[in-house]
C-alpha atoms as a PDB file:
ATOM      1  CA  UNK A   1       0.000   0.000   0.000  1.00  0.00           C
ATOM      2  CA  UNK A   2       3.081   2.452   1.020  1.00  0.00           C
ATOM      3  CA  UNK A   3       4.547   1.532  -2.242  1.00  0.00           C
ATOM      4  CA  UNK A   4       1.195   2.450  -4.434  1.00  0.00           C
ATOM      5  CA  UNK A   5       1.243   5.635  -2.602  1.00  0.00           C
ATOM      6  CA  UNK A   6       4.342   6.671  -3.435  1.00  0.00           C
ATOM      7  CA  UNK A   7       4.107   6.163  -7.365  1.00  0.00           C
ATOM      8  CA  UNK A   8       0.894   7.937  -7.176  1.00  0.00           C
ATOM      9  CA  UNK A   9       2.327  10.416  -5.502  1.00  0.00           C
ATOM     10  CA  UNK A  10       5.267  10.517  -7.677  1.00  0.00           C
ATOM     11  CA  UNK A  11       3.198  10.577 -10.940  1.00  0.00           C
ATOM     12  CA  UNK A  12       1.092  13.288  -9.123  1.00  0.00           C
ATOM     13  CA  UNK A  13       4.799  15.001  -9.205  1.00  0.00           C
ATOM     14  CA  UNK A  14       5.559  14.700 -12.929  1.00  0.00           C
ATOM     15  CA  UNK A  15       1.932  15.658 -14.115  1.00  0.00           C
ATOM     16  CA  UNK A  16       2.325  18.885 -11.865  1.00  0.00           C
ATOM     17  CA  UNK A  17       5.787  19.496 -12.939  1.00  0.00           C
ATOM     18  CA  UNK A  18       4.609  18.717 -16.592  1.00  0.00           C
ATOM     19  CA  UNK A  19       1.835  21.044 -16.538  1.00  0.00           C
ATOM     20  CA  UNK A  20       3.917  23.817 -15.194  1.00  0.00           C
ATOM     21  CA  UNK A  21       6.622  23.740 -17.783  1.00  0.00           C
ATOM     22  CA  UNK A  22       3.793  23.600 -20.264  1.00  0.00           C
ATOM     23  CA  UNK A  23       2.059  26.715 -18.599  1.00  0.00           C
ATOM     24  CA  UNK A  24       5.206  28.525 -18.964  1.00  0.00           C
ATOM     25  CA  UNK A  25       5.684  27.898 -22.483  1.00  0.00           C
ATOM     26  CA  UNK A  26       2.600  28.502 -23.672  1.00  0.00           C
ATOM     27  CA  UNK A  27       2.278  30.971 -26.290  1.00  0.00           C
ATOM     28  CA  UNK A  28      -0.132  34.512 -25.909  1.00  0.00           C
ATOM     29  CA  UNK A  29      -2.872  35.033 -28.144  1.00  0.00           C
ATOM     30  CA  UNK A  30      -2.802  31.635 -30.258  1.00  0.00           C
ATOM     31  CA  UNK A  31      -2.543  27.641 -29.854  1.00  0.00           C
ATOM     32  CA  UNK A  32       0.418  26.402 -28.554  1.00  0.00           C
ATOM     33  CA  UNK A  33       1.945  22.951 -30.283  1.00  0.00           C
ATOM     34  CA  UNK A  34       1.451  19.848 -27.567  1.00  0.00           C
ATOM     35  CA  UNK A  35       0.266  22.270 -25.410  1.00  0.00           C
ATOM     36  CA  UNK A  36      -2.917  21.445 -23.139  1.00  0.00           C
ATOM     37  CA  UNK A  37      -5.699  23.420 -20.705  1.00  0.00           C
ATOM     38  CA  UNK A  38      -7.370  26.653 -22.203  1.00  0.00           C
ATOM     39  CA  UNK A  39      -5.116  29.490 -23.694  1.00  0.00           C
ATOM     40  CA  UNK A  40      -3.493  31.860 -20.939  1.00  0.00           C
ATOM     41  CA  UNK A  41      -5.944  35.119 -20.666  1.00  0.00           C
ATOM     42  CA  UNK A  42      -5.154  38.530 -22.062  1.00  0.00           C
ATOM     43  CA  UNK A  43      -8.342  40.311 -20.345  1.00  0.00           C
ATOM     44  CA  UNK A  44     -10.316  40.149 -17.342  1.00  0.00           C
ATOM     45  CA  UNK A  45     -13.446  38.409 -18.928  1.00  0.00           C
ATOM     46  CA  UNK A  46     -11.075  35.554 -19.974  1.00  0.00           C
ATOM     47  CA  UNK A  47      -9.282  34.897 -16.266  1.00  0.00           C
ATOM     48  CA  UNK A  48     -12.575  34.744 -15.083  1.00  0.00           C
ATOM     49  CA  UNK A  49     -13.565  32.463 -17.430  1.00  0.00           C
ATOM     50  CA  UNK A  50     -10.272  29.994 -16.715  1.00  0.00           C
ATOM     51  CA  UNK A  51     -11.326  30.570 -12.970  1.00  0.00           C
ATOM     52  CA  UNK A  52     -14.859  29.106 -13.358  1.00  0.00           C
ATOM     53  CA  UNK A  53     -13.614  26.287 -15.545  1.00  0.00           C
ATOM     54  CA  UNK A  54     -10.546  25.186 -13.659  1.00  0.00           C
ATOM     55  CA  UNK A  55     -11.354  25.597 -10.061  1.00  0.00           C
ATOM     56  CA  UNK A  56     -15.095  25.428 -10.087  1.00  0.00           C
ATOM     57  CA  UNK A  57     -15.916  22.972 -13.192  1.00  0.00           C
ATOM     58  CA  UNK A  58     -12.879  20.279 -13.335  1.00  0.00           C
ATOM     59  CA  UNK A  59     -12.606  19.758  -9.505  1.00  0.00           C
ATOM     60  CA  UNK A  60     -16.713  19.024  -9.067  1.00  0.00           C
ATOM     61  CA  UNK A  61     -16.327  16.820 -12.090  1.00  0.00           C
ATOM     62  CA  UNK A  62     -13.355  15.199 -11.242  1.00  0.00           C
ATOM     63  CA  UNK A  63     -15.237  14.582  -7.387  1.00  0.00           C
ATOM     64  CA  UNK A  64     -18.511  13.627  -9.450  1.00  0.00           C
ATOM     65  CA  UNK A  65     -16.504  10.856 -11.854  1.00  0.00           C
ATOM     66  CA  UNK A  66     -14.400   9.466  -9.230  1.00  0.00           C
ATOM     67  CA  UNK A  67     -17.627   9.043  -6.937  1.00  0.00           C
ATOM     68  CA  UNK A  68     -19.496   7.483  -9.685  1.00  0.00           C
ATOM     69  CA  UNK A  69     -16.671   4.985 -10.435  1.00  0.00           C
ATOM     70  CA  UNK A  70     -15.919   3.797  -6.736  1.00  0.00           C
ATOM     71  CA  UNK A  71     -19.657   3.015  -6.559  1.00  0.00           C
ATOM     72  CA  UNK A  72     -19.854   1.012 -10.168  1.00  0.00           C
ATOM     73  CA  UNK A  73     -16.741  -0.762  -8.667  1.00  0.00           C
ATOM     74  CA  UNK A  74     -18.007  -2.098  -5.006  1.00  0.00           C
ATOM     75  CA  UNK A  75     -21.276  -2.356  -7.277  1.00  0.00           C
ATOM     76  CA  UNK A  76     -19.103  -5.181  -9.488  1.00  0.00           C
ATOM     77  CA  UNK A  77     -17.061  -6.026  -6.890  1.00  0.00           C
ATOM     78  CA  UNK A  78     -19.859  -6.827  -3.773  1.00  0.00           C
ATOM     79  CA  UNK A  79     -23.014  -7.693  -5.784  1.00  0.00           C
ATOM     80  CA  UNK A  80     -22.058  -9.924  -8.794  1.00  0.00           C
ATOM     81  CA  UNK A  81     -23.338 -13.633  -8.653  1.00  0.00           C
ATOM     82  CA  UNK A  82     -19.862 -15.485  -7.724  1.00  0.00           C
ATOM     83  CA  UNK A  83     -19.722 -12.932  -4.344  1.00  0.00           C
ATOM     84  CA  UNK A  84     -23.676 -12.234  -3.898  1.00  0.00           C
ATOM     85  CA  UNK A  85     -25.625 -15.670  -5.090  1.00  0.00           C
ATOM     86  CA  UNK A  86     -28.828 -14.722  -2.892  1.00  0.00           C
ATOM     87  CA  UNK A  87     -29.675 -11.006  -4.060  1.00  0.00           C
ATOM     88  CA  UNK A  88     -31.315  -8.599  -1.413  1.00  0.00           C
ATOM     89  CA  UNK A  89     -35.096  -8.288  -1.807  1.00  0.00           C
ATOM     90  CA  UNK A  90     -35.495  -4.641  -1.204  1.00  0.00           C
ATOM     91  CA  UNK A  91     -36.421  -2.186  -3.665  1.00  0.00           C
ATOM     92  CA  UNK A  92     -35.523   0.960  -3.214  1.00  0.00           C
ATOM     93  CA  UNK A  93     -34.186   3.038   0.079  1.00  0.00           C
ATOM     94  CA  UNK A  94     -35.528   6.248   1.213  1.00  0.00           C
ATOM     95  CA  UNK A  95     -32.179   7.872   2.230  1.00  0.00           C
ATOM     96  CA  UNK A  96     -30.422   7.198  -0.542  1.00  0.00           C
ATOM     97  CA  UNK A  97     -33.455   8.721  -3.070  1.00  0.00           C
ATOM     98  CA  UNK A  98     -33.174  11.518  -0.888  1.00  0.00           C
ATOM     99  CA  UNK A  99     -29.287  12.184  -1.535  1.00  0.00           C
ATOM    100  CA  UNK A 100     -28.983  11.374  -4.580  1.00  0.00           C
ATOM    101  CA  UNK A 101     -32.066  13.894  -5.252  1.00  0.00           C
ATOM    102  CA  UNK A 102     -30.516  16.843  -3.267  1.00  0.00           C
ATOM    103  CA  UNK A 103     -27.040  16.480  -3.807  1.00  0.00           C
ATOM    104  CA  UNK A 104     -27.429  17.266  -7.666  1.00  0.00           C
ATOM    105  CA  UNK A 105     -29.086  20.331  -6.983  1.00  0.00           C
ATOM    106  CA  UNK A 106     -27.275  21.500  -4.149  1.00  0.00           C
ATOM    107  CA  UNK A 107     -24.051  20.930  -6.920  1.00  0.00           C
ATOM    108  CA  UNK A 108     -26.249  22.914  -9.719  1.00  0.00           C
ATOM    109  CA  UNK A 109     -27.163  25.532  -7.741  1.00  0.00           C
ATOM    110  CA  UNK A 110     -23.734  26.249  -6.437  1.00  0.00           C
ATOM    111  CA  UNK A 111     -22.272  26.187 -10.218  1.00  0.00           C
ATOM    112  CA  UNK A 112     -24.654  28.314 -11.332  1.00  0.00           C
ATOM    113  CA  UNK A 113     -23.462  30.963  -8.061  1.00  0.00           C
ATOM    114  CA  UNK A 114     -20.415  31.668 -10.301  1.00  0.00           C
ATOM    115  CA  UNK A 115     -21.858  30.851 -13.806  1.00  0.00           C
ATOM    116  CA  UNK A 116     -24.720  34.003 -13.574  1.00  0.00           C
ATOM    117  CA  UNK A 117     -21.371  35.885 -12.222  1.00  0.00           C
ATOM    118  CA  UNK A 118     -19.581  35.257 -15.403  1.00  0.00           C
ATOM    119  CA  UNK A 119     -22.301  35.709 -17.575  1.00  0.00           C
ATOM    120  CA  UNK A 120     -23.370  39.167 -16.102  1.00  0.00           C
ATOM    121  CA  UNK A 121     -19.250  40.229 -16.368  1.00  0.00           C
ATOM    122  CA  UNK A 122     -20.088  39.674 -19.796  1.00  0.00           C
ATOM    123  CA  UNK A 123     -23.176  41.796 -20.148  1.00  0.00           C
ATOM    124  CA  UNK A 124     -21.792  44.797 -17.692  1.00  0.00           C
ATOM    125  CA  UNK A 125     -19.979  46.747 -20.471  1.00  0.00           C
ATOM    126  CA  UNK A 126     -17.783  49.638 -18.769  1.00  0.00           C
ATOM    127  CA  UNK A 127     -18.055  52.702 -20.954  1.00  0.00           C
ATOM    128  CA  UNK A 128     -16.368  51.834 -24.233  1.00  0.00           C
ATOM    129  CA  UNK A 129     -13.265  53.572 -25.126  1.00  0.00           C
ATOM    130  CA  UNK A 130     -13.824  52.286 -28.376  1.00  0.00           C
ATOM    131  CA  UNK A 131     -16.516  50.678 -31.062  1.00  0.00           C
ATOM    132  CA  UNK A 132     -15.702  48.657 -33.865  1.00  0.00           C
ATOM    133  CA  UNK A 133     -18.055  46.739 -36.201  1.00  0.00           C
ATOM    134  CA  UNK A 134     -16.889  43.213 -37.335  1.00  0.00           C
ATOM    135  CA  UNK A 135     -19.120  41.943 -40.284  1.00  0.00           C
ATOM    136  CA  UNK A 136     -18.569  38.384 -41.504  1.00  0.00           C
ATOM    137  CA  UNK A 137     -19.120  37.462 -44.707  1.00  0.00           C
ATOM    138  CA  UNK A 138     -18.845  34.431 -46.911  1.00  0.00           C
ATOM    139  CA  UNK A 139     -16.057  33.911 -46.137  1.00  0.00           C
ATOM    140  CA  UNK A 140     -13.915  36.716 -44.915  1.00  0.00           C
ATOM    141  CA  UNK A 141     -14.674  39.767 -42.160  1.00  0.00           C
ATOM    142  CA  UNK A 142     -15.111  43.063 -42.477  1.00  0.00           C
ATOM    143  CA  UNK A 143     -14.105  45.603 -39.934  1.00  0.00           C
ATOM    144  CA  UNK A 144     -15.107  49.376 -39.522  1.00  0.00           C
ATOM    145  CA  UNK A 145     -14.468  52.149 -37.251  1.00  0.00           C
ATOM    146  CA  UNK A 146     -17.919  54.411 -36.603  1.00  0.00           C
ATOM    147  CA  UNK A 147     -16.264  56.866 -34.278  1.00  0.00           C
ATOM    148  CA  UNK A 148     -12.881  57.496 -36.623  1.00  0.00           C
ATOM    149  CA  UNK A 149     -15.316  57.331 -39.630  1.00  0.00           C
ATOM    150  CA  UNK A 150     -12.826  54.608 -41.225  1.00  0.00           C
ATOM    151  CA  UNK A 151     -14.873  52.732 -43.466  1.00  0.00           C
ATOM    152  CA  UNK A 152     -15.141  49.296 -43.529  1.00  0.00           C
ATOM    153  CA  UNK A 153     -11.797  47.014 -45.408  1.00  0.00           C
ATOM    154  CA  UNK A 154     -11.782  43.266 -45.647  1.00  0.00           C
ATOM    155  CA  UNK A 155      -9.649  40.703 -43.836  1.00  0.00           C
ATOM    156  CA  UNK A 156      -8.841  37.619 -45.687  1.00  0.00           C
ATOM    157  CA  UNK A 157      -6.919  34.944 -44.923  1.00  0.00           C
ATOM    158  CA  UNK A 158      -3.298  34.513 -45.638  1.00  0.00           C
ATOM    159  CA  UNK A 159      -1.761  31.327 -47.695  1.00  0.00           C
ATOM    160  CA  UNK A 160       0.242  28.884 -46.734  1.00  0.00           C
ATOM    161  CA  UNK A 161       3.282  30.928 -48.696  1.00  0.00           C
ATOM    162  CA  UNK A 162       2.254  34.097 -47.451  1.00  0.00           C
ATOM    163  CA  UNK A 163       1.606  33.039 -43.809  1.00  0.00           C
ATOM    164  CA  UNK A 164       5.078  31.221 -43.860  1.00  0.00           C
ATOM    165  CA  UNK A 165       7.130  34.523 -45.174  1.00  0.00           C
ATOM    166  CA  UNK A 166       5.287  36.649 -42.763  1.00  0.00           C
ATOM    167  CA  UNK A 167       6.306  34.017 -40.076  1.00  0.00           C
ATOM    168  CA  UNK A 168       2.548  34.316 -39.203  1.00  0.00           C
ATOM    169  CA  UNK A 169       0.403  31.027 -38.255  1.00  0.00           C
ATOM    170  CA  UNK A 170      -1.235  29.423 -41.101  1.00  0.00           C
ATOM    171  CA  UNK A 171      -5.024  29.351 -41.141  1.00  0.00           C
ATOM    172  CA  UNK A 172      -4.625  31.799 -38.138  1.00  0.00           C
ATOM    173  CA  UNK A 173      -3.161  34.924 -39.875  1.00  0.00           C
ATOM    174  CA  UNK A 174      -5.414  37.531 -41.968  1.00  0.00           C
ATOM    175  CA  UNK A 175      -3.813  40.386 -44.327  1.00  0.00           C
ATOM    176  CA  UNK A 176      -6.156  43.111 -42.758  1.00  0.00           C
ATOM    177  CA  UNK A 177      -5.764  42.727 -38.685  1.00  0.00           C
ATOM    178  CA  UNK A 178      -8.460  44.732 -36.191  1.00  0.00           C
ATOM    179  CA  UNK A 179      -6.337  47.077 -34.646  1.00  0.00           C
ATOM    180  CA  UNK A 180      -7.132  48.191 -31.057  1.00  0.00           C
ATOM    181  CA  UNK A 181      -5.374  50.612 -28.265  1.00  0.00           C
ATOM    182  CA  UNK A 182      -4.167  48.816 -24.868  1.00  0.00           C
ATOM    183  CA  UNK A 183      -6.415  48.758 -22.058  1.00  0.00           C
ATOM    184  CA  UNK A 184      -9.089  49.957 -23.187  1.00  0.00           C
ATOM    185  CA  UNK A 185     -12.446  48.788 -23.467  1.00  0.00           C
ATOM    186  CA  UNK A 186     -13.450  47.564 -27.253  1.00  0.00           C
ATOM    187  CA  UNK A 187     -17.029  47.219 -27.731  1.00  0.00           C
ATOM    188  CA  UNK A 188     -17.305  44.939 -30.489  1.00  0.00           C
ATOM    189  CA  UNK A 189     -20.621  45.055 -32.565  1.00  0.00           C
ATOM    190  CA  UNK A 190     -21.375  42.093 -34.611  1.00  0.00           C
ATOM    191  CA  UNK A 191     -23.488  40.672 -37.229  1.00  0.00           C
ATOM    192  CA  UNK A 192     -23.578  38.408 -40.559  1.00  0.00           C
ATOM    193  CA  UNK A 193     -24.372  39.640 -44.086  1.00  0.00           C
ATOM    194  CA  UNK A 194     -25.514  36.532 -45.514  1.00  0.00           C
ATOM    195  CA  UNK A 195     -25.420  33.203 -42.749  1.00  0.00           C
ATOM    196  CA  UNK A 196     -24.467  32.610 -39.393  1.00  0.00           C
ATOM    197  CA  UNK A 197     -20.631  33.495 -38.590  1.00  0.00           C
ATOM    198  CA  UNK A 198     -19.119  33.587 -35.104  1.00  0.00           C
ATOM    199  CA  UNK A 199     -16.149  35.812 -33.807  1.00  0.00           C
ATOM    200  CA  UNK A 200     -14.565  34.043 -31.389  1.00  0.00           C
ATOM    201  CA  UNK A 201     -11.133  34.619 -29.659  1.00  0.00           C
ATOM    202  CA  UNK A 202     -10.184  32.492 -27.246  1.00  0.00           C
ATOM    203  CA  UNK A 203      -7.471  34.448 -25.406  1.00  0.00           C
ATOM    204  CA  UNK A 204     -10.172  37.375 -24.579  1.00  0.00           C
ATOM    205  CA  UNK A 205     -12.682  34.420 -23.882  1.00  0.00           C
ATOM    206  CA  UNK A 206     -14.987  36.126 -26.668  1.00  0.00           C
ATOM    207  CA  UNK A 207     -17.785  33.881 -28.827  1.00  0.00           C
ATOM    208  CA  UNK A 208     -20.620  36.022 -30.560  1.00  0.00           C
ATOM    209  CA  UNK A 209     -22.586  34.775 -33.097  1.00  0.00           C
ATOM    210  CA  UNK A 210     -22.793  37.078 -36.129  1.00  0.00           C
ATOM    211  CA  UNK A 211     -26.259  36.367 -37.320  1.00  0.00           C
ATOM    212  CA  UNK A 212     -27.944  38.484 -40.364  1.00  0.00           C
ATOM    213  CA  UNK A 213     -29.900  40.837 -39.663  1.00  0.00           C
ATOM    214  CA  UNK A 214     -29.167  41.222 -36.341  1.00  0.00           C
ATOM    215  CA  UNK A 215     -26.375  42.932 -34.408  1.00  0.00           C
ATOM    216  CA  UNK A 216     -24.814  41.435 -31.823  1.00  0.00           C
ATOM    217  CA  UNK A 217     -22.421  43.175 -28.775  1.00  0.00           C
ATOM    218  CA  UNK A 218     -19.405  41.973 -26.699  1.00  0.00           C
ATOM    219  CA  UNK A 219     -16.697  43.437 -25.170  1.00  0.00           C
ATOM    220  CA  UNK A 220     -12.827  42.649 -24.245  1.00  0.00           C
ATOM    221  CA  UNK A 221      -9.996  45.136 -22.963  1.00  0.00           C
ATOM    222  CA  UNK A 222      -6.659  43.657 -23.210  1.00  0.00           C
ATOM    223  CA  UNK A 223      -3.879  44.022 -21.118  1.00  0.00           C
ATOM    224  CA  UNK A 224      -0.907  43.500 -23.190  1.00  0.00           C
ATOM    225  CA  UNK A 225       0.294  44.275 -26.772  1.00  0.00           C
ATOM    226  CA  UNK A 226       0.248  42.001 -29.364  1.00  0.00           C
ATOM    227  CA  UNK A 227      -1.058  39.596 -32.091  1.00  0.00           C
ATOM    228  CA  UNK A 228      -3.837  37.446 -30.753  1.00  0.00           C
ATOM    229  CA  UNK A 229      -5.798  35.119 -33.255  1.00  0.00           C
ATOM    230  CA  UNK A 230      -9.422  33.637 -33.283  1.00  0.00           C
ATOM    231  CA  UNK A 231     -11.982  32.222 -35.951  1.00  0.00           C
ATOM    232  CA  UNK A 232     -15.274  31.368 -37.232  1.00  0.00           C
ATOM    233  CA  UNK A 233     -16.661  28.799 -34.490  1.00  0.00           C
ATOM    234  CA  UNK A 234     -20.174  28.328 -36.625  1.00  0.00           C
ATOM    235  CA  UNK A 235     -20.293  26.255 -40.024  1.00  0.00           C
ATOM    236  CA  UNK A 236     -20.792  28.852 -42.478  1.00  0.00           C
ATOM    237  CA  UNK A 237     -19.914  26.825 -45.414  1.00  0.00           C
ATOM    238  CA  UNK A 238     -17.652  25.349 -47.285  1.00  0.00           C
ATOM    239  CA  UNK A 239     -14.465  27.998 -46.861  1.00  0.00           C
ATOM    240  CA  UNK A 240     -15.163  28.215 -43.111  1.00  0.00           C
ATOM    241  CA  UNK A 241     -12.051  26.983 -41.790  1.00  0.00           C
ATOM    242  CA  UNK A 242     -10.507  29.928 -43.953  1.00  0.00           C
ATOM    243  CA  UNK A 243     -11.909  33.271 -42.029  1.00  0.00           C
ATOM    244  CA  UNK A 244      -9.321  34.174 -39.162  1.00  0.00           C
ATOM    245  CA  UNK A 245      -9.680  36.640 -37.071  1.00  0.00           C
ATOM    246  CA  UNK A 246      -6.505  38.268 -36.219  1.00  0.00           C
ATOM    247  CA  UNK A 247      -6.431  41.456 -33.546  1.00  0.00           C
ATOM    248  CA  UNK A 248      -3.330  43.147 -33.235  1.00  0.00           C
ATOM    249  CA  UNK A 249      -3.154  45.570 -29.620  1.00  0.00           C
ATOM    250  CA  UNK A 250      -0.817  48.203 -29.833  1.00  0.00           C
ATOM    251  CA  UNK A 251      -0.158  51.171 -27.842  1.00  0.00           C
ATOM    252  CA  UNK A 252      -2.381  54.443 -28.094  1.00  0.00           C
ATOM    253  CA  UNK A 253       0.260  56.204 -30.125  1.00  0.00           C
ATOM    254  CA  UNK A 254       0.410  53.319 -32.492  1.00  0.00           C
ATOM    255  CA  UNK A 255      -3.084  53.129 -32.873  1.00  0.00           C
ATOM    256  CA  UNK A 256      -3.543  57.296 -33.105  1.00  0.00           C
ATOM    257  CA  UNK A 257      -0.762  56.772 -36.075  1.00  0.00           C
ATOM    258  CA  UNK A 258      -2.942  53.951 -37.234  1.00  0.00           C
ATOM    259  CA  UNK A 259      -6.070  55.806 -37.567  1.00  0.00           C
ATOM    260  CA  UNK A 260      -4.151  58.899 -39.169  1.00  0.00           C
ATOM    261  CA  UNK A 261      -2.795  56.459 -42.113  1.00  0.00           C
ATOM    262  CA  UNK A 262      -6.793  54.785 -42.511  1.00  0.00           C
ATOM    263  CA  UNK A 263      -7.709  59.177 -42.810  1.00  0.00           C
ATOM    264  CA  UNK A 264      -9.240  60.684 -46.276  1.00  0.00           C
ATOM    265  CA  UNK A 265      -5.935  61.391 -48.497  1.00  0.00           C
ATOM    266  CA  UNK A 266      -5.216  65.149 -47.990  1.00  0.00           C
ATOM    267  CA  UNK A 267      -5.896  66.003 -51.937  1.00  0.00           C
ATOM    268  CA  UNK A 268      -9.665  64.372 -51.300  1.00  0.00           C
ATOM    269  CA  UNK A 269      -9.962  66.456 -47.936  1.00  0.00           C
ATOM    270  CA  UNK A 270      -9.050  69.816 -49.469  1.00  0.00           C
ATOM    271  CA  UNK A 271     -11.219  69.738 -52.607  1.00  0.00           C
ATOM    272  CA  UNK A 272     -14.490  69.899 -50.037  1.00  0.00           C
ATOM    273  CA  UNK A 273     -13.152  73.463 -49.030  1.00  0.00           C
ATOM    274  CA  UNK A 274     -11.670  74.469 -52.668  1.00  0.00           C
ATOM    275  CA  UNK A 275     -15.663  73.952 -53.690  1.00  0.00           C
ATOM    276  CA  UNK A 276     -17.153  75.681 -50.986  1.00  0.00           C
ATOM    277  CA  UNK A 277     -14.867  78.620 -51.666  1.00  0.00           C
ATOM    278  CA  UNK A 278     -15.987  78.772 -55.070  1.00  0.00           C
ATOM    279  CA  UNK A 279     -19.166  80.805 -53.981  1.00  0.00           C
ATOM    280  CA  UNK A 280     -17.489  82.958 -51.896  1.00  0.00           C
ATOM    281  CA  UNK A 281     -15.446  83.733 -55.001  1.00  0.00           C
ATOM    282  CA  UNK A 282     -17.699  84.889 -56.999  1.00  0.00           C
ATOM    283  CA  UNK A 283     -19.557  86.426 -54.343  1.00  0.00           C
ATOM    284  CA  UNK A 284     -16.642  88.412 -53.222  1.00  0.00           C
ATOM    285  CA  UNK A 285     -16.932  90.845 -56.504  1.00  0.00           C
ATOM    286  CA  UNK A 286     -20.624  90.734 -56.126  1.00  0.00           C
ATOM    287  CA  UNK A 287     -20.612  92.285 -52.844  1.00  0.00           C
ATOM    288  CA  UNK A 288     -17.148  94.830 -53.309  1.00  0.00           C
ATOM    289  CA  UNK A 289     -18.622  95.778 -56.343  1.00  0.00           C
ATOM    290  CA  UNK A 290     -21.946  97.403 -54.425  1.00  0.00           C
ATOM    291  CA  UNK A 291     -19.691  99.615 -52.427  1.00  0.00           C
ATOM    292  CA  UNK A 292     -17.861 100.223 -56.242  1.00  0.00           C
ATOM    293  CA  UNK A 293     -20.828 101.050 -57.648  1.00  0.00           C
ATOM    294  CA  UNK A 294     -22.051 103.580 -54.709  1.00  0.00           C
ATOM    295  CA  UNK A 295     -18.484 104.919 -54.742  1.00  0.00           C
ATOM    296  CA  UNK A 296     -18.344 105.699 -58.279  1.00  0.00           C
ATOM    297  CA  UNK A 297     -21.177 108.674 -57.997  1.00  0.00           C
ATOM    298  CA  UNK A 298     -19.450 109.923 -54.713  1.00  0.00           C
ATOM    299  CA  UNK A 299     -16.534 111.042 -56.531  1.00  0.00           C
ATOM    300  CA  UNK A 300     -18.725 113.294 -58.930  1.00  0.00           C
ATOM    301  CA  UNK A 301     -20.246 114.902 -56.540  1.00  0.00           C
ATOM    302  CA  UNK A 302     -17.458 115.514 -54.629  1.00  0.00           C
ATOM    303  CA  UNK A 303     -15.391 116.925 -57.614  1.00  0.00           C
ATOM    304  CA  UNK A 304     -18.868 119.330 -58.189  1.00  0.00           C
ATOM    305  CA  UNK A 305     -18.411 120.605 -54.613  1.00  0.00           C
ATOM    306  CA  UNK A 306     -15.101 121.466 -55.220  1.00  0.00           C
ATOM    307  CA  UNK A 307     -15.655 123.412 -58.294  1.00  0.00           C
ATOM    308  CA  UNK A 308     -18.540 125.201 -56.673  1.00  0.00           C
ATOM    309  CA  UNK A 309     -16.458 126.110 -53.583  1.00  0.00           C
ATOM    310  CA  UNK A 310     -13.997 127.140 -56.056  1.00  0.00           C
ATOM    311  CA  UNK A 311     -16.292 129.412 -58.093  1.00  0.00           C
ATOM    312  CA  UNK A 312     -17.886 131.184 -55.048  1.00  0.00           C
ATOM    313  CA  UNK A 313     -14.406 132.504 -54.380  1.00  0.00           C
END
């Protein structure tokens, strides 16, 4: 029994020690190769969802599994024919009902304690720094900026060559990433122009479906730069596999400069003005030419003056 102990205790060891290493190395913002457990958070909504899944979820599961398999054991062990020829001739037993009854829901109702939690983190938007509009399409996105009045530009999927010389993950990487400031709060407004998409991205725990005709919000503010990835989790069709979402989070400098290089082309921005100085052109003779035209008999008159002053003397 000492001897059983230790090994478990020693393969208890290993796992840990395994899953640490593996923590460490895992990579921000996309899949990591042999890696295992959800991707490591890059905003609060996402921590909290790791919380409710690793230390609320797996250890009631784990409790739940390893209870039901010690009873189907003694049940196989205790009560097969060879050990238990003459069967009991009871039918049921009140207690046990009872648990079995309450337990469940006392389990259920403790889960869902932390599960409304989550889900109203979710809904409780702080005032957005931010608001962009992700469209998804058949079968690339489409991203727009209301409050910088950038217009909307698609974001299509890199190839294999592409992805490879841009030392980008395949399948992962887009040409056109959704740029956003750190920390800040991104309100994120989606929808579908012709089926059901989903923008999902699992390092700021986000899954919205983006259903025609209908707009969709969620929200994510993350804490550190970078390039964090995501896709389509609905089947939209046959090219669904090839509609990444890719986010890049830069600094609020960056993403001023950003915004400044997305702005109307200066040529474009001065013609408005050029136009609307056209009427004032042409109005500018029409009204300097009233005080021209009232001028033009004052200098008669005054020359008549003259000569009459001129005569009197």
């Amino acid at each position: 029994m000492r001897r059983l102990e230790s090994v478990a205790f020693g393969l208890t060891t290993l796992f840990l020690g395994a899953a640490g290493s593996a923590r460490a190395d895992d990579l921000l913002g996309q899949p990591t190769p042999g890696g295992f457990d959800l991707q490591p958070g890059a905003s609060a909504l996402k921590h909290q969802a790791i919380f409710f899944h690793n230390w609320i979820l797996m250890p009631i599961i784990t409790a739940v599994a390893v209870l039901v398999l010690t009873l189907l054991v003694i049940c196989i062990v205790r009560f097969n024919a060879k050990s238990n020829p003459v069967p009991a001739r009871w039918s049921h037993n009140t207690y046990v009902e009872i648990l079995w009854t309450a337990l469940p829901v006392l389990i259920l109702t403790f889960i869902a304690i932390f599960s409304f939690k989550l889900l109203f983190a979710y809904h409780d938007m702080p005032p957005p720094d931010l608001t962009v509009k992700a469209t998804g399409y058949q079968w690339y996105w489409g991203y727009e900026y209301p409050d910088q009045k950038i217009a909307e530009y698609d974001s299509n999927v890199l190839t294999a060559d592409q992805a490879k010389a841009a030392n980008e993950p395949y399948l992962l990487a887009a040409d056109n990433a959704l740029v956003v400031p750190v920390n800040k709060t991104v309100r994120v407004l989606v929808t579908g122009a012709d089926v059901i998409h989903d923008f999902a991205v699992p390092a700021f725990g986000l899954k919205t479906d983006a259903v025609p005709g209908r707009v969709n919000e969620t929200w994510f503010k993350a804490e550190k730069t970078g390039m964090y990835y995501g896709q389509c989790d609905q089947l939209c069709g046959v090219n669904h596999a090839f509609m990444p979402i890719m986010i890049k989070v830069v600094s609020q400098a960056d993403f001023d400069a950003w915004v400044a290089t997305k702005a109307p082309p200066p040529a474009a921005a001065s013609s408005a003005p050029a136009a609307s100085s056209a009427p004032a052109a042409s109005s500018a003779p029409a009204g300097s030419s009233a005080p021209a035209a009232s001028s033009a008999p004052a200098q008669p008159q005054k020359v008549a003056q003259a000569s009459a002053t001129a005569a009197l003397h």
